[in-house]
Protein backbone atom coordinates (compact mmCIF):
# COMPACT_ATOMS: atom_id res chain seq x y z
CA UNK A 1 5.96 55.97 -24.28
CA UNK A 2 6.32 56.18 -27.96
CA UNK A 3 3.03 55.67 -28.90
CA UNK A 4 0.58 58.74 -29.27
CA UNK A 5 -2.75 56.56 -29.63
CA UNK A 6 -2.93 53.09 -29.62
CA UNK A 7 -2.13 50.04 -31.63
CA UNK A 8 -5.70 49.44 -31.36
CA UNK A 9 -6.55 50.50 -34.70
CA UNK A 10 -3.44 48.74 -36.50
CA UNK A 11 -3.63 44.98 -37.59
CA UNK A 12 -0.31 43.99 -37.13
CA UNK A 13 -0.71 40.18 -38.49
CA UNK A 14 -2.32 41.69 -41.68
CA UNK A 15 0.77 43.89 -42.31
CA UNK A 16 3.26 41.85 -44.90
CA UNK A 17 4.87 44.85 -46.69
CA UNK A 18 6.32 48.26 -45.80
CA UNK A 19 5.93 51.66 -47.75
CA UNK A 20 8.15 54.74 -46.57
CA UNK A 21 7.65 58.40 -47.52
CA UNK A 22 11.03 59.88 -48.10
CA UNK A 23 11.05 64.23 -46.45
CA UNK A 24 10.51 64.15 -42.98
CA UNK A 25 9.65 60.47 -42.36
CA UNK A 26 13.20 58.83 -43.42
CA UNK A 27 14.63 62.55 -44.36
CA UNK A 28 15.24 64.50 -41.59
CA UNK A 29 14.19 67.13 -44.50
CA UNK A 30 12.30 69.39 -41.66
CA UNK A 31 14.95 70.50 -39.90
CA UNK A 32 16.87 71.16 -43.14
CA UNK A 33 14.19 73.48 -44.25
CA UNK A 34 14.22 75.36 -41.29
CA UNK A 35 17.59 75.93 -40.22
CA UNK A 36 18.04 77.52 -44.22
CA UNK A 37 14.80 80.03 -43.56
CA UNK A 38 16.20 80.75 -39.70
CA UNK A 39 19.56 81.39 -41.53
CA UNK A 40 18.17 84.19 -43.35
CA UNK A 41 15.65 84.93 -40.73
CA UNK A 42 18.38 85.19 -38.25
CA UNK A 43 19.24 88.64 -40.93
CA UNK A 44 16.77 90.83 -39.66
CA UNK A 45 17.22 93.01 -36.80
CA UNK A 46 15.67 91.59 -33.94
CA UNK A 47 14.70 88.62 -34.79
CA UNK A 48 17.57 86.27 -33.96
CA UNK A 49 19.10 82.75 -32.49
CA UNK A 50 16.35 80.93 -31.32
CA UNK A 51 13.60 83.23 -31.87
CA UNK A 52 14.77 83.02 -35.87
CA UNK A 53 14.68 78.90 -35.08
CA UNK A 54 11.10 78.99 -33.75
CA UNK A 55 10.01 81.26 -36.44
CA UNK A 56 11.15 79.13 -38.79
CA UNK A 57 9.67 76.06 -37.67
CA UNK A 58 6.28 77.85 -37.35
CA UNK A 59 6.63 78.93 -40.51
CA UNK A 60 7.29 75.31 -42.10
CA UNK A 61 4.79 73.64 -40.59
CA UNK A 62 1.86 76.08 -41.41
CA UNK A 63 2.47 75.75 -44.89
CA UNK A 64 2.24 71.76 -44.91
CA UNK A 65 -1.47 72.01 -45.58
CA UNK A 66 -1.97 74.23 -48.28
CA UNK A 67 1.14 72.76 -50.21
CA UNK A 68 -0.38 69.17 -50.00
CA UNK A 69 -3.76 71.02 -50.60
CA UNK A 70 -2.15 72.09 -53.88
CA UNK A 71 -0.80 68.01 -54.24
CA UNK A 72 -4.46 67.10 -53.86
CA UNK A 73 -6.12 69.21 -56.40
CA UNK A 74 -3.35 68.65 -58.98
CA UNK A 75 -4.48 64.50 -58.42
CA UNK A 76 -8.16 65.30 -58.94
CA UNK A 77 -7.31 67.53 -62.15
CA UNK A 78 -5.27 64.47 -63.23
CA UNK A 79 -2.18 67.27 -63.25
CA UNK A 80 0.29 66.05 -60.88
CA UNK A 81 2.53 63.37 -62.87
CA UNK A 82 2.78 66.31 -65.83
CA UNK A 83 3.69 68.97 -63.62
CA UNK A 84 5.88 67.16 -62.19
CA UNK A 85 7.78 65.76 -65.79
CA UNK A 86 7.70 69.63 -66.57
CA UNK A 87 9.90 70.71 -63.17
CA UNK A 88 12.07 68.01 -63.64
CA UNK A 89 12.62 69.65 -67.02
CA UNK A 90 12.81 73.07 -65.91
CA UNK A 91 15.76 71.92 -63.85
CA UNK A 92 17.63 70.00 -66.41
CA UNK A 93 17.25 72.72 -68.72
CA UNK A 94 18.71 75.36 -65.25
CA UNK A 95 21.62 72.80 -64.84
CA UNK A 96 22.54 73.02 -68.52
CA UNK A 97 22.08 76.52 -68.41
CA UNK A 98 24.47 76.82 -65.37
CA UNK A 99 27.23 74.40 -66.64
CA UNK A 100 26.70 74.37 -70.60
CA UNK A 101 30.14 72.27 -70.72
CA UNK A 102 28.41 69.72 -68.71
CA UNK A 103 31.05 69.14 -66.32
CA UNK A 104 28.65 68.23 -63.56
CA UNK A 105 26.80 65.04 -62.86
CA UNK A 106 23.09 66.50 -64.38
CA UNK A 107 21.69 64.08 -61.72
CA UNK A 108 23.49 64.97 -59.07
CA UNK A 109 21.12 67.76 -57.98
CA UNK A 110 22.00 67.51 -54.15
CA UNK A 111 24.95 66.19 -53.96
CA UNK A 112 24.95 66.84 -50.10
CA UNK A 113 22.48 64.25 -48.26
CA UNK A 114 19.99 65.31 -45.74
CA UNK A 115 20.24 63.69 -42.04
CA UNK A 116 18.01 61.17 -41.56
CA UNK A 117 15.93 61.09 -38.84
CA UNK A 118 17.26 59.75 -35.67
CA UNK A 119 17.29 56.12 -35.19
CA UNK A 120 15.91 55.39 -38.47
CA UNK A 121 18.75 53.70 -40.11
CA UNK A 122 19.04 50.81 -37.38
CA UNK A 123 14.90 50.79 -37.50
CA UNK A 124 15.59 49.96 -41.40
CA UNK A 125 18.14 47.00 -41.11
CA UNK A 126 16.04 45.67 -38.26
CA UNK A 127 12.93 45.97 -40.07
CA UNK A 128 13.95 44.71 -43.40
CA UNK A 129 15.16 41.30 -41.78
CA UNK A 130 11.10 40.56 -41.77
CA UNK A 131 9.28 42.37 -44.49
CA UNK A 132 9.66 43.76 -48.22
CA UNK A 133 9.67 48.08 -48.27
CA UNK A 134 9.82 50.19 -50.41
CA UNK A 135 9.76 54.07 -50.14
CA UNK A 136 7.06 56.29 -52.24
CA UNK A 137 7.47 59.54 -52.94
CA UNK A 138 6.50 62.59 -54.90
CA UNK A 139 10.45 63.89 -55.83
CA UNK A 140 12.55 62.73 -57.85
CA UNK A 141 13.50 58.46 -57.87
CA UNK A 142 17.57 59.18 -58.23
CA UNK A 143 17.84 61.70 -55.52
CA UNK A 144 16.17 59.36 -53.02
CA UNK A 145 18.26 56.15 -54.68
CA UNK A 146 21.63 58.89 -54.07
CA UNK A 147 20.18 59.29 -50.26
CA UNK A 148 19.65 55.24 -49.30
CA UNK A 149 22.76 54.37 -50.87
CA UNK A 150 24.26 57.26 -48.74
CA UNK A 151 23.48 55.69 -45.88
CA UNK A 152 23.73 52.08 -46.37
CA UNK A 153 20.28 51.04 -46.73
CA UNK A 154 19.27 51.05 -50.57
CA UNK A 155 19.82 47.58 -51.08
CA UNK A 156 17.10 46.78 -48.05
CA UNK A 157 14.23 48.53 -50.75
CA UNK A 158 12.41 46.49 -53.51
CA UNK A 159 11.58 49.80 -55.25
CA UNK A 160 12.01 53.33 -54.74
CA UNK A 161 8.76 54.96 -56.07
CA UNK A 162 9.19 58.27 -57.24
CA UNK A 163 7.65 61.35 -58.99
CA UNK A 164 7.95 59.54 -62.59
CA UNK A 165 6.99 56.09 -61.62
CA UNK A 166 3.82 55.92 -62.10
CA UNK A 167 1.14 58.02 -63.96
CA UNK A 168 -0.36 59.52 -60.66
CA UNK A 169 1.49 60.56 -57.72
CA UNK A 170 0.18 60.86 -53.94
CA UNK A 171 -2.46 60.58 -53.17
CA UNK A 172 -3.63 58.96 -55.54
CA UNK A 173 -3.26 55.34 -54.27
CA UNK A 174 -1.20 54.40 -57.83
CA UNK A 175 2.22 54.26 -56.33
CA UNK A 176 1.56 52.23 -53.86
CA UNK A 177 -0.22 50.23 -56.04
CA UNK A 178 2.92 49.77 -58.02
CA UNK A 179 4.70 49.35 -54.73
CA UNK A 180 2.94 46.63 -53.38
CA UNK A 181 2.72 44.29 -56.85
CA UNK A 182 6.82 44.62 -57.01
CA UNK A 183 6.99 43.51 -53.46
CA UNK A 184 4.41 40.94 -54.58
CA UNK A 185 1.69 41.68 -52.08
CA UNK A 186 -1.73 42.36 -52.20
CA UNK A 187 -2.14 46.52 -51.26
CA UNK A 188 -4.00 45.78 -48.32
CA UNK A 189 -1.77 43.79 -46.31
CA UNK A 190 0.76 47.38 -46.83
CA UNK A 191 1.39 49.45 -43.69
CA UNK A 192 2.21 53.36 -45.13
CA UNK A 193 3.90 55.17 -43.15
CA UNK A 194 4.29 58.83 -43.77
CA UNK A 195 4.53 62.30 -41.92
CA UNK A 196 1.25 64.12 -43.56
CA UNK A 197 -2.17 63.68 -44.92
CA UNK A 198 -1.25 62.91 -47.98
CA UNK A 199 0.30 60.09 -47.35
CA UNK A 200 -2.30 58.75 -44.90
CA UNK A 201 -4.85 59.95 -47.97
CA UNK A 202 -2.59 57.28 -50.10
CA UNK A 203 -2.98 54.61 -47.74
CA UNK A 204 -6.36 54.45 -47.24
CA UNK A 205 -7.34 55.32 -50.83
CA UNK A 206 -5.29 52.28 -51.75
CA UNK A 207 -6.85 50.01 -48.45
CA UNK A 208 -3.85 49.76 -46.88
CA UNK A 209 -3.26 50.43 -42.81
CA UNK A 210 -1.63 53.53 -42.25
CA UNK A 211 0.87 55.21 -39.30
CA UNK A 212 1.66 58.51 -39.20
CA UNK A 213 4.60 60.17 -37.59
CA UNK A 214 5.16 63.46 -35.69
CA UNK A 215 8.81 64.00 -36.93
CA UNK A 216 8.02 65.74 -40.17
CA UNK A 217 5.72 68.39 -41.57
CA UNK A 218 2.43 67.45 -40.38
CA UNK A 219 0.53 67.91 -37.27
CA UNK A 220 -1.25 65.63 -35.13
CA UNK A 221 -4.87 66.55 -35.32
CA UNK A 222 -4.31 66.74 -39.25
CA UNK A 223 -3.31 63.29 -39.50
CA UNK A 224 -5.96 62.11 -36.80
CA UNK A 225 -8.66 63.87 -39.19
CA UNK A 226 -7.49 61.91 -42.30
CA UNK A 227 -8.34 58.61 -40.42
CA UNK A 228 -4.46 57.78 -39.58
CA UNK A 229 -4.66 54.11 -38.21
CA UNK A 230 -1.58 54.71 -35.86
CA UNK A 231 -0.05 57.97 -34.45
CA UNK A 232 3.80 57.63 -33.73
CA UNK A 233 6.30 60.39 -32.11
CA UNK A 234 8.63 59.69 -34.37
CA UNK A 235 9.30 56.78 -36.88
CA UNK A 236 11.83 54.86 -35.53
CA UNK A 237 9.05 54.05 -32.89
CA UNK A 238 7.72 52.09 -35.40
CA UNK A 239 10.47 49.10 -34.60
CA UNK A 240 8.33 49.26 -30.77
CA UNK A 241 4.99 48.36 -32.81
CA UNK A 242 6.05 45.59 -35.02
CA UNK A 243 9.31 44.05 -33.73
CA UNK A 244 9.16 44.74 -29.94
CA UNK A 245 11.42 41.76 -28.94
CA UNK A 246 13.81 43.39 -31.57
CA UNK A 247 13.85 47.41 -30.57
CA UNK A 248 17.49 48.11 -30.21
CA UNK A 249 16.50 51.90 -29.03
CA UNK A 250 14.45 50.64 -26.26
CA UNK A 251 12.36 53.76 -25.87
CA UNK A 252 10.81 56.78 -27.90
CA UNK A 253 14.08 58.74 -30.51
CA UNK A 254 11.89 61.67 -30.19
CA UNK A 255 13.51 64.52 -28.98
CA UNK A 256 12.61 65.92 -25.16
């Protein structure tokens, strides 16, 4: 089954709008992360193959709390949108450093797309035949915009929320705020869906229903303890939930 607790919490005819995170709900961005640390993992005498892999994926996931920790305190010191204006200057000013003739695309920071994660992009084009989305998230707007349109599926998003957006990032409820007026709905009738606390945080700080999915950075009990209305496996199970006559998978994406 795909479902880790029940729909029981989730009011599905109240739901009239979708918001996305991006890394590790849409972005297979976990996996990326930790095949580059088992790469260099994989270095060290006796710690190799899949030994390296689990390490690495260990490693990953136990620092999903603290860094969103960080996320959280930045939002109460009202230091999150400036921090973030002031990395996406570092960067510009390490791109021009790195290619003064400005040969290179300055936006073009990863030019090479992360996977995303499995069963997702059918999940999209099915789901986007019945409601508005649009994906929120605390990078950078043109790297996500360079990653739908990668894959086909930009043109099924209203808005693409991003680190500059709005004055406030997650999770402070602002961007979805923003969000759901541009898909002109109210912010409760919003299902967020997202792979850690802070984006359940988001949700609920905004009164909107939340789901939270196992196929990214955060852990179960976390998300269970931030009041998640809906636990999924992975998040093309979401297609299951809200289009079951329409759930071209047929069963959980989740791997084993």
């Amino acid at each position: 089954m795909p479902i880790v607790n029940g729909t029981m919490g989730l009011d599905r005819p109240r739901i009239r709008a979708l918001c996305f995170d991006v890394d590790g709900t849409i972005s297979d961005t976990d996996d990326h992360l930790v095949a580059q640390l088992a790469a260099a993992i994989d270095k060290v005498p006796h710690v190799s193959g899949r030994r390296a892999e689990r390490l690495a994926r260990q490693t990953v996931m136990a620092l999903e709390t603290p860094v969103h920790g960080a996320y959280a305190l930045l939002d109460q010191l009202g230091l999150d949108a400036p921090i973030a204006r002031l990395r996406a200057r570092t960067r510009h000013v390490k791109r021009q450093q790195q290619d003064p003739g400005h040969t290179r695309n300055p936006e073009a920071a990863d030019e090479v797309p992360h996977d995303m994660v499995p069963g997702v992009q059918e999940m999209l084009r099915k789901l986007g035949e019945h409601y508005p989305m649009c994906t929120i998230t605390t990078g950078g707007a043109p790297r996500v915009e360079r990653f739908l349109e990668h894959y086909g599926v930009r043109d099924l998003f209203t808005a693409v929320v991003g680190a500059q957006t709005t004055r406030r990032m997650k999770p402070h409820p602002e961007p979805l705020l923003f969000a759901a007026k541009a898909m002109g709905v109210a912010p409760g009738e919003c299902l967020m869906i997202g792979d850690t606390t802070v984006d359940i945080r988001t949700g609920k700080a905004a009164g909107a229903q939340t789901v939270g999915v196992l196929c990214g950075f955060g852990t179960e009990a976390e998300l269970r303890r931030h009041g998640a209305d809906l636990i999924l496996r992975t998040t093309s199970d979401l297609l299951a939930v809200l289009l079951p006559e329409e759930d071209v998978l047929k069963k959980t994406a989740s791997p084993g």
